[in-house]
Protein backbone atom coordinates (compact mmCIF):
# COMPACT_ATOMS: atom_id res chain seq x y z
CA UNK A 1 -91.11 -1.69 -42.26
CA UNK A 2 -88.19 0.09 -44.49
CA UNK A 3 -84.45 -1.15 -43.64
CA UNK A 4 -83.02 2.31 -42.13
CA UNK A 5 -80.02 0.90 -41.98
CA UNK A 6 -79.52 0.68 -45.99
CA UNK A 7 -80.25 4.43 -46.14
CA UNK A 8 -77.71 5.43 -43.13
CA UNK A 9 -74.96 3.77 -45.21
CA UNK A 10 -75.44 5.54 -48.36
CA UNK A 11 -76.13 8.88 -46.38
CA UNK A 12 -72.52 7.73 -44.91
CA UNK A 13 -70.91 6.85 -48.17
CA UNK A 14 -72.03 10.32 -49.92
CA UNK A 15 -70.46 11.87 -46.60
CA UNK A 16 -67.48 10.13 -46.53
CA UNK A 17 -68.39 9.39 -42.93
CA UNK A 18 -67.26 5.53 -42.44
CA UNK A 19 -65.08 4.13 -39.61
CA UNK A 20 -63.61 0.64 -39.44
CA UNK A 21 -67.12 -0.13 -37.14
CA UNK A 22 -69.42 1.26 -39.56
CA UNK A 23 -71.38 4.47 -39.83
CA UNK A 24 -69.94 7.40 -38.14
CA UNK A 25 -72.66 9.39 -36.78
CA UNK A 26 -72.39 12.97 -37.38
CA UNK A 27 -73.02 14.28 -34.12
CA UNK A 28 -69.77 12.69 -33.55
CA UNK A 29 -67.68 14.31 -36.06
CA UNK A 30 -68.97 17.95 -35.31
CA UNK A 31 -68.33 17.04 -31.53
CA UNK A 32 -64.75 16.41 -32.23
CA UNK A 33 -64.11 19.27 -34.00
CA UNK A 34 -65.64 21.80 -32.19
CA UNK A 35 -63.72 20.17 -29.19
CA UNK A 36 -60.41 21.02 -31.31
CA UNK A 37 -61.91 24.29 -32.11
CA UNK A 38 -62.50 25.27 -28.75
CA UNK A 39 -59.07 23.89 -26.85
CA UNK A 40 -57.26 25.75 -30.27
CA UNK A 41 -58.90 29.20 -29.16
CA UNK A 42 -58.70 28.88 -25.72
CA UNK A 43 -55.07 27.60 -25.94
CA UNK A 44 -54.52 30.43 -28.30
CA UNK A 45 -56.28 33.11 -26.01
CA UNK A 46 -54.55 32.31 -23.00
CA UNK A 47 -51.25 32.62 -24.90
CA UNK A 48 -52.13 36.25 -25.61
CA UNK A 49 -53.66 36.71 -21.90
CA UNK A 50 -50.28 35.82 -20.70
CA UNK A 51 -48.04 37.66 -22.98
CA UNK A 52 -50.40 40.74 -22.09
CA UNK A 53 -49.56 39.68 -18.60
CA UNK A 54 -45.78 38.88 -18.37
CA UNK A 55 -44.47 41.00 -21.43
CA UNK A 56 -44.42 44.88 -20.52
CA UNK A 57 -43.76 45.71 -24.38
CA UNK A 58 -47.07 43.89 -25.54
CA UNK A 59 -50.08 45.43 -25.53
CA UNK A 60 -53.72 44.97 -26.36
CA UNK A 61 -57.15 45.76 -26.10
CA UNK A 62 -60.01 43.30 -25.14
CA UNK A 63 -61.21 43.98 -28.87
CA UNK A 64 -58.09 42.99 -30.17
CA UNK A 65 -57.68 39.94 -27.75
CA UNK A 66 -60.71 38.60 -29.25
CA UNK A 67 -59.51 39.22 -32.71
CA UNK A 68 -56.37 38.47 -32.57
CA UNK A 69 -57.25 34.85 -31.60
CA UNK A 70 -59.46 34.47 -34.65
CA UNK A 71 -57.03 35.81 -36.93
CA UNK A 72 -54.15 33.92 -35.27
CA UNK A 73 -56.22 30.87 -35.22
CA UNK A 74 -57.12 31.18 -39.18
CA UNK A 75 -53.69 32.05 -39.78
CA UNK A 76 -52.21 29.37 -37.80
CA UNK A 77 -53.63 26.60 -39.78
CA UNK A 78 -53.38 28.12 -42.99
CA UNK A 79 -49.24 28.26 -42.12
CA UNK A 80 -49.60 24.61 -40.33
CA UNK A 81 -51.06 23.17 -43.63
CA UNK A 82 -48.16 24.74 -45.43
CA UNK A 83 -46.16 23.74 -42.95
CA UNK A 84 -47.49 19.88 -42.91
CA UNK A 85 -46.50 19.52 -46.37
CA UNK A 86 -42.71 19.93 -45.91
CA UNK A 87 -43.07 17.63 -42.77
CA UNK A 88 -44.81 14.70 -45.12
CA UNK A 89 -41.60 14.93 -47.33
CA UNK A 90 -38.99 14.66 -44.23
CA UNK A 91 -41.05 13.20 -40.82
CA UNK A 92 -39.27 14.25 -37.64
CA UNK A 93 -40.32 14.78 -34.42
CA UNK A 94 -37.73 17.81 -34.20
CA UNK A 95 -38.57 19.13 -37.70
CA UNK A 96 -42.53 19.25 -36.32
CA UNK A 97 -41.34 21.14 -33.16
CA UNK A 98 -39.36 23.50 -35.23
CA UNK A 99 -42.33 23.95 -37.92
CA UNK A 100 -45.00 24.60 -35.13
CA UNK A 101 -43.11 26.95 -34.44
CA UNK A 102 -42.05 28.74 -36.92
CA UNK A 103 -45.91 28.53 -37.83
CA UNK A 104 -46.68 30.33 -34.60
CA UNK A 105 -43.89 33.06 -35.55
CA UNK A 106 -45.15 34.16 -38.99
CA UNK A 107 -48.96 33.50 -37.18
CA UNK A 108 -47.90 36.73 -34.82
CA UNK A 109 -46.31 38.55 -36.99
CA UNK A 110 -49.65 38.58 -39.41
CA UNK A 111 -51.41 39.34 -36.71
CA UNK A 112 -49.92 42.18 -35.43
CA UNK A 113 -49.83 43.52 -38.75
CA UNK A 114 -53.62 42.96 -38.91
CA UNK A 115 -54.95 43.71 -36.06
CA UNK A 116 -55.08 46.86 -34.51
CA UNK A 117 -55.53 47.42 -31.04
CA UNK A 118 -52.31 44.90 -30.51
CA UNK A 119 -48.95 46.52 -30.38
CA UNK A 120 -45.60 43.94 -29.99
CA UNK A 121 -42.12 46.36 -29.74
CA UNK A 122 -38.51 44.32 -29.54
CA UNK A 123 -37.94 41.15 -31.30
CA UNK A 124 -37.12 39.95 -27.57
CA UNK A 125 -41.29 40.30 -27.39
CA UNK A 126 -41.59 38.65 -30.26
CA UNK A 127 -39.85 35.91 -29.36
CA UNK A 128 -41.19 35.13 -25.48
CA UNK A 129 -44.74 35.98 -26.89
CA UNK A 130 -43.94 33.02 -29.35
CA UNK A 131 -42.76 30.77 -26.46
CA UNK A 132 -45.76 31.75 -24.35
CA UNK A 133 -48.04 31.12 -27.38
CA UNK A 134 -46.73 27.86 -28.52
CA UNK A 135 -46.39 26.35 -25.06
CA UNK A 136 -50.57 27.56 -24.55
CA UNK A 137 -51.49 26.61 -27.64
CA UNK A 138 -49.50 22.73 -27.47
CA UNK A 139 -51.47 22.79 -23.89
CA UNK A 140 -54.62 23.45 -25.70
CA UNK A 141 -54.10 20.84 -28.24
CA UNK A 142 -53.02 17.89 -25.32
CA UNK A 143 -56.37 18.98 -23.72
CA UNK A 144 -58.26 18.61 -26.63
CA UNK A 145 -56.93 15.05 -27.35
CA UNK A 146 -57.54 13.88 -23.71
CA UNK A 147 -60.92 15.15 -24.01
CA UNK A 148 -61.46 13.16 -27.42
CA UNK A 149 -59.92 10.01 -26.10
CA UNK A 150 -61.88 10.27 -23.11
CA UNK A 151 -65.03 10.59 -25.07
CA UNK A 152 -63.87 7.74 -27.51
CA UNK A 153 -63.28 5.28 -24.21
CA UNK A 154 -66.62 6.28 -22.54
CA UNK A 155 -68.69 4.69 -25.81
């Protein structure tokens, strides 16, 4: 009978899958990310559903509500990686507020730019579609980690 368990680890090691317990299935990894995937979109599409809500001076179609979360969410992390570097240099817990968002700033501005169908006039919308945002997305994110720390106690 062949030792499975010999192949799993190399399979692991090639992968760069390896915990402090041993193999890391990968089932497990995609699982966690598409959790963060989904909690970032929904987080990021209920930000927009409320701005289209609250703020008279934003405006959107259901077209550009669905691309204006992709684009914000590709945006978002291409500014938060940018973003993470300057916060490796100088950690602070109000330098990360003040980064995430500044990251969700320049992510709206690109995106209503980009995509059309989404219309933003006054910087005064600008600015409580930022709060909204943030605030949705942040909600998003704590959701997501529950849900992964749930998951993680339950094995």
């Amino acid at each position: 009978m062949p030792d499975n368990s010999r192949i799993a680890n190399d399979e692991s090691q090639v992968l760069g899958l390896r915990d402090t317990y041993g193999v890391v299935e990968r089932g497990v990894v995609l699982a966690r990310w598409g959790i963060r995937l989904g909690t970032s979109l929904v987080g990021i599409a209920a930000g927009l559903l409320l701005s289209w809500a609250v703020l008279s001076r934003f405006s959107m179609t259901l077209t550009a509500l669905v691309m204006a979360t992709l684009v914000f969410w590709g945006v978002h992390i291409i500014v938060s990686f940018m973003a993470l570097r300057v916060l490796i240099r100088q950690p602070s817990v109000a330098l990360a507020g003040l980064l995430a968002i500044a990251s969700t700033i320049a992510s709206l501005v690109i995106v209503s730019l980009v995509v059309s169908g989404l219309t933003i006039r006054g910087l005064s919308t600008y600015v409580y579609a930022t709060l909204l945002i943030w605030v949705t997305t942040a909600a998003g994110d704590m959701v997501g980690r529950r849900m992964l720390r749930n998951r993680r106690d339950r094995r």
